[in-house]
Protein backbone atom coordinates (compact mmCIF):
# COMPACT_ATOMS: atom_id res chain seq x y z
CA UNK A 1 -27.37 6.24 -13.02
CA UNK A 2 -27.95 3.34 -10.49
CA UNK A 3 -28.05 4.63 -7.21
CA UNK A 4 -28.88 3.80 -3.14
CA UNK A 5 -30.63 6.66 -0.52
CA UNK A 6 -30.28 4.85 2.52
CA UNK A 7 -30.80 4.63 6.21
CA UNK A 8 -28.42 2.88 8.52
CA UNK A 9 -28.40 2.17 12.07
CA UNK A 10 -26.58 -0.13 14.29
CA UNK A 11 -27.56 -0.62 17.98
CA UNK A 12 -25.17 -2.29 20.62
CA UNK A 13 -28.55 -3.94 22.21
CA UNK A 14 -29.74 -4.60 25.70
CA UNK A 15 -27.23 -7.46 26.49
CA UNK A 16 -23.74 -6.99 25.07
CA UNK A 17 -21.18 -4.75 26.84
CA UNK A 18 -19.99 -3.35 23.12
CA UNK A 19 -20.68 -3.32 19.41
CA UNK A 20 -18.81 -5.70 17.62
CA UNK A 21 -21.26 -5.07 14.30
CA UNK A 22 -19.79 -2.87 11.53
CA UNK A 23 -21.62 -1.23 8.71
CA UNK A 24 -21.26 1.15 5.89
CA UNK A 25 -23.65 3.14 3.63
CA UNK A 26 -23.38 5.35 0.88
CA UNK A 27 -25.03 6.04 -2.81
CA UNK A 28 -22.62 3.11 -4.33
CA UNK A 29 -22.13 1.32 -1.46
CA UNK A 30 -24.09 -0.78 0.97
CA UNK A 31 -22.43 -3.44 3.89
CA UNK A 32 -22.86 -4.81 6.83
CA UNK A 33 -19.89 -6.56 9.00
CA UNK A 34 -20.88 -8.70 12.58
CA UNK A 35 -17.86 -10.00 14.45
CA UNK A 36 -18.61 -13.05 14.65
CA UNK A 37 -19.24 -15.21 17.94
CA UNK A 38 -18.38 -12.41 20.78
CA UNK A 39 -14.48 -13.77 19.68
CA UNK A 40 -11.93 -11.81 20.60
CA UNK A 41 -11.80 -8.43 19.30
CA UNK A 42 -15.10 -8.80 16.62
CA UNK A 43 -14.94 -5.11 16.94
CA UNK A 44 -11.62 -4.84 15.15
CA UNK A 45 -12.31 -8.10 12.62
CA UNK A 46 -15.77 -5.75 11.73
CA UNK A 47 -14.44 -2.23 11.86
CA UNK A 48 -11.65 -3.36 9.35
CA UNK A 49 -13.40 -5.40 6.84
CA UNK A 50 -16.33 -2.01 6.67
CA UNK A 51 -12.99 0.16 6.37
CA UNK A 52 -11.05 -1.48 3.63
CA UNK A 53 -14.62 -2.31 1.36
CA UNK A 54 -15.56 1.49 2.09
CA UNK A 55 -11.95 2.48 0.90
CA UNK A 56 -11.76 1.14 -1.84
CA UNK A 57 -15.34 1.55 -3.20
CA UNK A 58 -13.90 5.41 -2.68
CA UNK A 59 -10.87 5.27 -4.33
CA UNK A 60 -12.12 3.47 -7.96
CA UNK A 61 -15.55 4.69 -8.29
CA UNK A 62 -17.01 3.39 -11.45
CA UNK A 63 -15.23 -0.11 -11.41
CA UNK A 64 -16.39 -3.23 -12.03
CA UNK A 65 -18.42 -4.63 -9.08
CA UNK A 66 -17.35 -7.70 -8.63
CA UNK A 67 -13.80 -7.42 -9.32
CA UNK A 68 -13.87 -4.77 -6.43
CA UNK A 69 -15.49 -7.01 -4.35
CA UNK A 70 -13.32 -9.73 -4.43
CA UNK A 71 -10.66 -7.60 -4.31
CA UNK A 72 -11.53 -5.79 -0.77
CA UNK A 73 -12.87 -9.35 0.63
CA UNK A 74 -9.07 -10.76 -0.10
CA UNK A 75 -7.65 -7.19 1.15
CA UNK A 76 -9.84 -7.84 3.99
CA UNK A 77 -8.70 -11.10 4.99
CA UNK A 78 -4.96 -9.62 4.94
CA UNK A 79 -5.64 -6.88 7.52
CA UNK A 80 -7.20 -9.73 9.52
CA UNK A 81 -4.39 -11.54 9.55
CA UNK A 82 -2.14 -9.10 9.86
CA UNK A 83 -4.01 -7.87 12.98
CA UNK A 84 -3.79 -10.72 15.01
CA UNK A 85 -0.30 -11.12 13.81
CA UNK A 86 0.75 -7.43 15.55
CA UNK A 87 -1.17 -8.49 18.78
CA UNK A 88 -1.90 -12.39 19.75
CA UNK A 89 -4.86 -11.59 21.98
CA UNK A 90 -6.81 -10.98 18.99
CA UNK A 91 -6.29 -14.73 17.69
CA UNK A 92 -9.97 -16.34 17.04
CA UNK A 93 -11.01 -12.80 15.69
CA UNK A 94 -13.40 -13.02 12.59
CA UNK A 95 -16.50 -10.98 10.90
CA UNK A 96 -19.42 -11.35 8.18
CA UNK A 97 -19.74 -9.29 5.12
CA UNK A 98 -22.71 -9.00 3.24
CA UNK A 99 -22.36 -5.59 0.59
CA UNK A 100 -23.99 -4.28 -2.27
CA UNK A 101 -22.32 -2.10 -4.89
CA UNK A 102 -22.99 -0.19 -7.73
CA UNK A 103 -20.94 1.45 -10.72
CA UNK A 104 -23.99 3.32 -11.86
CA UNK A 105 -25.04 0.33 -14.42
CA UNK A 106 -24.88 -2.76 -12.71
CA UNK A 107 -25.21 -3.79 -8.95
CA UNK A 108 -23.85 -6.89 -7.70
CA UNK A 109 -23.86 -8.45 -3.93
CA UNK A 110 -21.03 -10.00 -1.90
CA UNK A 111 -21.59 -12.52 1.16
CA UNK A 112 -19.11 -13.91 3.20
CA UNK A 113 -20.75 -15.31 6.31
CA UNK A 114 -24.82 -15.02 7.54
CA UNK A 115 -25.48 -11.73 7.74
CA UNK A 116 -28.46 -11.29 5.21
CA UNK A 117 -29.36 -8.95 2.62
CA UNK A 118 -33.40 -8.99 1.13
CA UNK A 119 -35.17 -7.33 -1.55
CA UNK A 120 -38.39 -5.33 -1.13
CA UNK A 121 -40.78 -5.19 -4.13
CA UNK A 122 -44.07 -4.65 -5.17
CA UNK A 123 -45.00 -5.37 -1.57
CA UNK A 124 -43.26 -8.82 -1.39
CA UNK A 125 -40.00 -9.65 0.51
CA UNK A 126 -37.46 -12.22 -0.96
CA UNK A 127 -34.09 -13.57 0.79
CA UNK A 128 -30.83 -12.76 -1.86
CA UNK A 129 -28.53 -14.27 0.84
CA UNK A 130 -28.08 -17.50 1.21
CA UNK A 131 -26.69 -18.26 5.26
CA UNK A 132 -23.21 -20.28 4.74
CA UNK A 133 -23.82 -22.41 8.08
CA UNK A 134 -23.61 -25.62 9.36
CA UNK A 135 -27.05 -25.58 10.46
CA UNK A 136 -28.18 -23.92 6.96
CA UNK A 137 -26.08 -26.61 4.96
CA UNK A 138 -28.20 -29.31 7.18
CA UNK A 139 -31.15 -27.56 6.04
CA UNK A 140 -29.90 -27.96 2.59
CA UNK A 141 -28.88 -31.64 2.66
CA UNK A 142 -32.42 -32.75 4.34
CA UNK A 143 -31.27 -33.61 7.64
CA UNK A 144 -33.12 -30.93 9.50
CA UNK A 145 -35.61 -28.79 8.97
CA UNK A 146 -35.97 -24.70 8.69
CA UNK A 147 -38.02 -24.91 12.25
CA UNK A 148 -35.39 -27.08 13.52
CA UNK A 149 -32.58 -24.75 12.51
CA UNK A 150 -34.07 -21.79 13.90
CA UNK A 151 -33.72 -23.56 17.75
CA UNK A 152 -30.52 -24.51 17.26
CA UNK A 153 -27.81 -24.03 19.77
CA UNK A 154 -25.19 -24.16 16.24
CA UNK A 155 -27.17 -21.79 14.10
CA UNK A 156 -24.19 -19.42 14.58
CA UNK A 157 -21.25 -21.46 12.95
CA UNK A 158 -20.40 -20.16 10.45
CA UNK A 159 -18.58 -22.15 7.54
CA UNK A 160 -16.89 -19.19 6.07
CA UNK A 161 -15.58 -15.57 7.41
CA UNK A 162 -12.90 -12.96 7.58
CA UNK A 163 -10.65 -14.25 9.45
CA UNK A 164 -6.58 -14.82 10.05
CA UNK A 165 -6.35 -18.15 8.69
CA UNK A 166 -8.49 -18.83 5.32
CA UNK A 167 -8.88 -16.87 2.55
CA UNK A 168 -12.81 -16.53 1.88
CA UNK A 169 -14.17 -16.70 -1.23
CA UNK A 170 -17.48 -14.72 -1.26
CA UNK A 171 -20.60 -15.77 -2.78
CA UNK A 172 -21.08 -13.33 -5.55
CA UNK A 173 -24.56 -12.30 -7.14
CA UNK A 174 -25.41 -9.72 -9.78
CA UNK A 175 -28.68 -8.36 -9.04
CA UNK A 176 -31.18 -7.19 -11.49
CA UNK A 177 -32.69 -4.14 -9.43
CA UNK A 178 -34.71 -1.17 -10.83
CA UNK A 179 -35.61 2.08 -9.51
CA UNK A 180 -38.43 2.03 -6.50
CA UNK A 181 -36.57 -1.55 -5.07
CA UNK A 182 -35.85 -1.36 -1.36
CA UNK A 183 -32.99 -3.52 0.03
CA UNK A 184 -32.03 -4.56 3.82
CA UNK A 185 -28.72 -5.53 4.78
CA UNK A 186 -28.44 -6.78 8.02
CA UNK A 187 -26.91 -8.34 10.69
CA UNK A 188 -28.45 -11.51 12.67
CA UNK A 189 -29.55 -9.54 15.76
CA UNK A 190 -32.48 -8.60 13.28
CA UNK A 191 -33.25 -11.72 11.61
CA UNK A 192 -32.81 -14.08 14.94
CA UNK A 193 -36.01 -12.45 16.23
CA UNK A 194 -37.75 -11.05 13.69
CA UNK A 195 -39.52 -13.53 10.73
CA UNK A 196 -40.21 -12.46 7.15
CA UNK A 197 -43.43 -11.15 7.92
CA UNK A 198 -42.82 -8.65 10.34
CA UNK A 199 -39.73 -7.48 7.93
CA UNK A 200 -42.21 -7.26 4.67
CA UNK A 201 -44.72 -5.22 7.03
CA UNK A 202 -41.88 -2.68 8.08
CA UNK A 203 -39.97 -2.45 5.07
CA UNK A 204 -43.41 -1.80 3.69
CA UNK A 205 -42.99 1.91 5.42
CA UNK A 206 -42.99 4.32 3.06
CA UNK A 207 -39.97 6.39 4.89
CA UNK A 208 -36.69 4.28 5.08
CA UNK A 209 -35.63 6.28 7.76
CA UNK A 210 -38.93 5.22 9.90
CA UNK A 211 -38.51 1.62 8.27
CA UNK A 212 -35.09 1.36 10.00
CA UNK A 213 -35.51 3.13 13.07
CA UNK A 214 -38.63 0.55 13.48
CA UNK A 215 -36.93 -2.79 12.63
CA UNK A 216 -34.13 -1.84 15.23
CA UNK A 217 -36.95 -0.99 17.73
CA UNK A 218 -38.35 -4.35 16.78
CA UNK A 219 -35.81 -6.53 17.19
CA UNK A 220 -35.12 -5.13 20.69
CA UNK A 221 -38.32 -5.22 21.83
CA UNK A 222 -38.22 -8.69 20.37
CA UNK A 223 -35.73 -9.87 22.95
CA UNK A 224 -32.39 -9.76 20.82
CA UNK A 225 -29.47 -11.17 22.68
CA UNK A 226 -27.00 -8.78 19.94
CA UNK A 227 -26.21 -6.13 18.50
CA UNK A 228 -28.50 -4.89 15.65
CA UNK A 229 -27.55 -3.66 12.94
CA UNK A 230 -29.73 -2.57 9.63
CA UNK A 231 -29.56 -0.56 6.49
CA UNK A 232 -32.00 0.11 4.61
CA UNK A 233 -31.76 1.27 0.83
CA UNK A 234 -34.11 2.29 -2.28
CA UNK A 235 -32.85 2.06 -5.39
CA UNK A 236 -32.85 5.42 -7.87
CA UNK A 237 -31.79 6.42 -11.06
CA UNK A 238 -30.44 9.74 -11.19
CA UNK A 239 -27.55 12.09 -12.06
CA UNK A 240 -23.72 11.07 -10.26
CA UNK A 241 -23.70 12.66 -6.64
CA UNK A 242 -20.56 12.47 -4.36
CA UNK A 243 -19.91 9.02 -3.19
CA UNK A 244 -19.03 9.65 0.95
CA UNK A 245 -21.38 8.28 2.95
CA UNK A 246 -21.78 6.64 6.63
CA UNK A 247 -20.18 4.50 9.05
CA UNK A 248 -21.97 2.77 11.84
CA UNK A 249 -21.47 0.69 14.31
CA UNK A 250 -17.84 -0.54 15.66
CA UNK A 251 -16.67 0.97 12.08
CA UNK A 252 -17.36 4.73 13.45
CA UNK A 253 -13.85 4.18 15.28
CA UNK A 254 -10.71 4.34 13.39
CA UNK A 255 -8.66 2.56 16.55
CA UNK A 256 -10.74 -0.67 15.88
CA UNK A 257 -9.38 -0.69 12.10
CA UNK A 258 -6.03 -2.76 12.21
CA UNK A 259 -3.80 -0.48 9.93
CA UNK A 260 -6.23 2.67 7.84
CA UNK A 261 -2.52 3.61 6.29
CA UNK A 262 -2.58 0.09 4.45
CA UNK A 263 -5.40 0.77 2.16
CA UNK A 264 -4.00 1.85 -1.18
CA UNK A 265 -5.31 2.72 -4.50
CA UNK A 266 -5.19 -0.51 -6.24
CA UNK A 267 -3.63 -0.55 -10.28
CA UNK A 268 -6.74 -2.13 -11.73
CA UNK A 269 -10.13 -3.13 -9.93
């Protein structure tokens, strides 16, 4: 049976005041949430969009991946709006979701925003994620190039999120891992400082705890402007094992999820 051991850590950083990054990890379940742009209350956007995806990969272990995905990205979206619908000061509030999940046979990946998610193998890194922003869709259209889009002061908009107003549609992925794969979710406090080679040389630790605790010490040391958020996962294949896991981040705190009683078991995933 498909599995994840993982390490997760998430690091408010050496220049913001709080943690607006949310994050989740568990043997079925991998994500990463960053409220996005400092708006008002990222925290909660983050914390709530970890919470509902968490809840419900808890509630119907063994469905379909996808379905559940889409299902707790449009669930998502609803506490969103509802939040900044009980309180105004939270208009403007929005978060990423990158996620991986498993039903023991298959494993597929959800994105909604530009936090990133990699595979590890045989020694060699490759990018699954694919960032949905403006700068990234100039990349993609020839008008600017990857250098250029790395200095740019609007390599943060992002053309899709959690938010109040639009219902995202996340970019879906199945993703044909094996056992001895190592994944890294993370958020952009990482990959803003960091390039792909320093990632494939510390993902190339052989302890995923180390491997973690080293990226986040990287990306500091690095200069990061954010909070930091990684988790890193191998992929097994061995008997079921109980499905809890851990929250990091802005997700550790139940007030900063809009409405926990909301999140029902759903009829069919």
């Amino acid at each position: 049976m498909l599995q994840f051991r993982y390490a997760a850590i998430s690091d408010t950083g050496q220049v913001r005041e709080n943690n607006e990054d949310g994050g989740y990890a568990s043997p079925y379940l991998l994500c990463v949430a960053d409220g996005v742009g400092g708006a008002a209350a990222g925290e909660v956007a983050s914390a709530t969009a970890t919470y509902v995806l968490s809840a419900r990969a808890l509630a119907h272990p063994g469905h379909e991946p996808r379905r559940l995905l889409t299902h707790a990205v449009r669930e998502a979206h609803q506490q969103v709006a509802a939040g900044v619908a009980a309180d105004p000061r939270r208009e403007g509030m929005a978060t990423t979701l990158t996620a991986a999940l498993t039903d023991g046979r298959t494993i597929a990946l959800a994105q909604v925003g530009d936090s990133r998610a990699y595979l590890f193998r045989d020694g060699e890194l490759s990018r699954l994620t694919h960032d949905q922003t403006l700068v990234q869709e100039m990349v993609d259209a020839g008008r600017i190039s990857e250098e250029e889009a790395a200095a740019s002061p609007y390599r943060h908009v992002v053309l899709q999120a959690i938010d109040a107003d639009h219902e995202p549609v996340p970019e879906m992925l199945l993703l044909g891992l094996v056992p001895g794969d190592r994944l890294l979710l993370c958020s952009d406090g990482l990959t803003d400082v960091l390039a792909d080679a320093a990632l494939t040389v510390l993902l190339g630790l052989c302890d995923r705890d180390t491997a973690a605790d080293r990226l986040v010490s990287a990306a500091l040391a690095a200069g990061s402007s954010d909070n930091v958020t990684v988790v890193v996962a191998d992929v097994v294949d061995e008997p079921a094992v109980d499905g809890t896991g851990t929250l990091i981040g802005a997700a550790t705190d139940l007030a900063n999820v809009v409405d926990p009683t909301a999140v029902r078991p759903l009829r069919s995933a």
